[in-house]
Protein backbone atom coordinates (compact mmCIF):
# COMPACT_ATOMS: atom_id res chain seq x y z
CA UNK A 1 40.29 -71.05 -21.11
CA UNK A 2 37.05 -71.59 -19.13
CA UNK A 3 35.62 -74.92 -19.74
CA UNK A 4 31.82 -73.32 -20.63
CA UNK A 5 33.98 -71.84 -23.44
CA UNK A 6 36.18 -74.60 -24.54
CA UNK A 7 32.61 -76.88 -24.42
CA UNK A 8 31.40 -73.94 -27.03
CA UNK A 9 34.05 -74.43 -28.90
CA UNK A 10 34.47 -77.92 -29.18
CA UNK A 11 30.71 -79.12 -29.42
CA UNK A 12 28.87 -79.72 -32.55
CA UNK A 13 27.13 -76.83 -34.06
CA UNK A 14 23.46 -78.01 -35.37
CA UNK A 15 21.34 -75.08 -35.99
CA UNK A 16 18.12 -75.56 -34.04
CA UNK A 17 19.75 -78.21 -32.07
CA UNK A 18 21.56 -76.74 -29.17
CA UNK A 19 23.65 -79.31 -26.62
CA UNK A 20 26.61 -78.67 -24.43
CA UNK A 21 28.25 -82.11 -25.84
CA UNK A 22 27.85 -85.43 -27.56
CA UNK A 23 26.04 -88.63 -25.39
CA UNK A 24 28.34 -90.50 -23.70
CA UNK A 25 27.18 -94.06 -25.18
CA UNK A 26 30.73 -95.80 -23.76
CA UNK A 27 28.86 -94.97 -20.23
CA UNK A 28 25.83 -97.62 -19.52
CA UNK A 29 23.76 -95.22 -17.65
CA UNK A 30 23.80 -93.11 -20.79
CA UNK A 31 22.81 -96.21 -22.96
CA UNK A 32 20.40 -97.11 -20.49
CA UNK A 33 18.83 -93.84 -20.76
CA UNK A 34 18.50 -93.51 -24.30
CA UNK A 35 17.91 -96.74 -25.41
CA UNK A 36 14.17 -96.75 -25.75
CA UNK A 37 13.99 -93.73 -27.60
CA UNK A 38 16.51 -94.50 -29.81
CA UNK A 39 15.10 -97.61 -31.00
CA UNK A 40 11.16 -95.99 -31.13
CA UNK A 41 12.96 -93.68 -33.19
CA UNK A 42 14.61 -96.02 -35.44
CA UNK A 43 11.09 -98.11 -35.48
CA UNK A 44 9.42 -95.50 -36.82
CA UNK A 45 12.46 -94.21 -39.40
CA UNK A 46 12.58 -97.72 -40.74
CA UNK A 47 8.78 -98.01 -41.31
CA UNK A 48 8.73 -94.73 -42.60
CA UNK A 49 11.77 -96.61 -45.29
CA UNK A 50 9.07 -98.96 -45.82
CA UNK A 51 12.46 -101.60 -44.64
CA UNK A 52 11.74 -105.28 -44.22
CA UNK A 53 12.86 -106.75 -41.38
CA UNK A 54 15.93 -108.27 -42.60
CA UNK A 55 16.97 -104.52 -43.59
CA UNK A 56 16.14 -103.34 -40.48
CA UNK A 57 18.01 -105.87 -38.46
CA UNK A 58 20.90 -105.69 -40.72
CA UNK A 59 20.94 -101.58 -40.19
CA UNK A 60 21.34 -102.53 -36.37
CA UNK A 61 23.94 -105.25 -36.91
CA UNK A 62 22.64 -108.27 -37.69
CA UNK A 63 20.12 -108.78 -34.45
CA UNK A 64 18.38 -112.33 -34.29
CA UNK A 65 15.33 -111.92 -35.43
CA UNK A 66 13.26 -113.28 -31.83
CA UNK A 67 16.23 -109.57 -30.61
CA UNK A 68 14.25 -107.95 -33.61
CA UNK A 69 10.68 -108.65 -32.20
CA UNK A 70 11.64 -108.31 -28.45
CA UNK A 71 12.82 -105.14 -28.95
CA UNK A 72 10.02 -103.89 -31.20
CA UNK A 73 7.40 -105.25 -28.94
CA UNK A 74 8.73 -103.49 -26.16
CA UNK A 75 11.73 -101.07 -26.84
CA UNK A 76 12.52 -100.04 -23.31
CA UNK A 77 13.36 -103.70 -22.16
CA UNK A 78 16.88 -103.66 -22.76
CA UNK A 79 19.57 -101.53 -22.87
CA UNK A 80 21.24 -101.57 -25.91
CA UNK A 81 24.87 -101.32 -26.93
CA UNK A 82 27.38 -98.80 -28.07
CA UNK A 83 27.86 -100.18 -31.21
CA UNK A 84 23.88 -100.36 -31.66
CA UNK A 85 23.37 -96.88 -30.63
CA UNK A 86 26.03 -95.90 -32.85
CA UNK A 87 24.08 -97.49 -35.63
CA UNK A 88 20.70 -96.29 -34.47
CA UNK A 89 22.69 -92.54 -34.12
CA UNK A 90 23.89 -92.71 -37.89
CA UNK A 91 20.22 -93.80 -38.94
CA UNK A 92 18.66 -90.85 -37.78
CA UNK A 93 21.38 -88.39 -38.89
CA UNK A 94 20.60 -89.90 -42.62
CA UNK A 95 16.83 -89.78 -42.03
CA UNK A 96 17.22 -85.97 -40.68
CA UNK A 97 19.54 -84.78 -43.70
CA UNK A 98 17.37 -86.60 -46.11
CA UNK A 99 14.18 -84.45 -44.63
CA UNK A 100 16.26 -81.51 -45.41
CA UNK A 101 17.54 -81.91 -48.45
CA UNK A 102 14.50 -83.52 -50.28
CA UNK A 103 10.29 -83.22 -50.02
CA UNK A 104 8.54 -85.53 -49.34
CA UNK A 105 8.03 -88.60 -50.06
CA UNK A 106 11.60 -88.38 -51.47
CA UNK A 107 12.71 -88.41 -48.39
CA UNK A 108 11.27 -91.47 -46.94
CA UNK A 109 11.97 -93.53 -50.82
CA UNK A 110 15.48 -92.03 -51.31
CA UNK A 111 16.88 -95.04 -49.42
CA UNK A 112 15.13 -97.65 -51.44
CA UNK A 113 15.24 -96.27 -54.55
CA UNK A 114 18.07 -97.27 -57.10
CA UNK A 115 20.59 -94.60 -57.50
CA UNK A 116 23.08 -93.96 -59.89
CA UNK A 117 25.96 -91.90 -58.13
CA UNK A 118 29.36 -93.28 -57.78
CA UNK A 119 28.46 -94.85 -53.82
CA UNK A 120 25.61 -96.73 -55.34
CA UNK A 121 26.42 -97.87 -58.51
CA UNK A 122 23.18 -98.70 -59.88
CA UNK A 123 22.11 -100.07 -56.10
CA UNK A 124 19.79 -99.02 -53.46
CA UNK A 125 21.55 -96.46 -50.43
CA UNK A 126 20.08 -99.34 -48.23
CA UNK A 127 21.84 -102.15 -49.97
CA UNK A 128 24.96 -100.02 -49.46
CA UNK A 129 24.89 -99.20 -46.08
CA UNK A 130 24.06 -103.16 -45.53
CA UNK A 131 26.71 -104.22 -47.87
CA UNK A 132 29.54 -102.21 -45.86
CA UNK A 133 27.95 -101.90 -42.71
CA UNK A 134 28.30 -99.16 -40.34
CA UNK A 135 31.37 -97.94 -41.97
CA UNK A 136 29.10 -97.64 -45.13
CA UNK A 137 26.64 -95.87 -43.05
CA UNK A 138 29.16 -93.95 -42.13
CA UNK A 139 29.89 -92.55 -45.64
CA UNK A 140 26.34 -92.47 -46.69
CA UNK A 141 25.65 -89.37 -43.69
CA UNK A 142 29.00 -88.06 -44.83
CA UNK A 143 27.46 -87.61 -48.70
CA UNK A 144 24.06 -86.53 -47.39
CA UNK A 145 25.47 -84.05 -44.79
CA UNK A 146 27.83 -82.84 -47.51
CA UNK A 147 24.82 -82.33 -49.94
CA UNK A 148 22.66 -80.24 -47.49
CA UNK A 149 25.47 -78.53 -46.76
CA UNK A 150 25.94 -77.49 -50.04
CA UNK A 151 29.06 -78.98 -51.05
């Protein structure tokens, strides 16, 4: 099988989101070259949350706070980890299947709100995916993408 076809095959299907395959983030010149992005984008997703800054270092795994600032005062300093990128990765697939499923602004409160389906109990999405960390985070995109996806 030719490799363009097997790359078809094999890649993720996003409609208006065409790529030939998934970012490499165990390779560091890959990290390197999306970390500043990827944390302007989380930035912004987690002031669009309205998070504190406790949330939003615990969403990235528990930074130190003077991390926190560093990074937010200048995201393209450092290149970040696979574990954060990971974690910056699931944030944005959460924020992108909320804009899809809801209007706004449910789709910037949704993760703040209280909500009373059997992953929440009663609790905030964000205390969740803090709670249980990226697994939880994990499960959380699972639901939404499951939800948009009509299922």
């Amino acid at each position: 099988m030719p490799a363009a076809l097997l790359v078809e095959q094999l890649a993720p299907s996003v409609t208006g989101y065409p790529f030939e395959h998934a970012a490499n983030l165990a390779d560091e010149r890959e990290r390197a070259r999306l970390s500043a992005s990827a944390l302007k984008a989380f930035l912004n997703i987690a002031a669009k949350w309205e998070l504190n800054e406790t949330q939003s270092r615990g969403l990235l795994g528990g930074v130190a706070s003077s991390t926190f600032h560093a990074w937010r005062s200048n995201p393209g300093s450092k290149k970040l980890d696979q574990d954060t990128l990971t974690r910056i990765s699931l944030v944005i697939g959460v924020y992108k299947a909320l804009n899809i499923y809801f209007s706004k602004p449910w789709s910037d409160r949704w993760m703040t709100l209280e909500n009373r389906g059997p992953l929440f109990a009663g609790r905030a999405p964000i205390e969740y995916m803090l709670r249980h960390g990226q697994p939880g985070m994990v499960e959380v995109r699972r639901m939404l993408d499951s939800w948009r996806g009509g299922h």
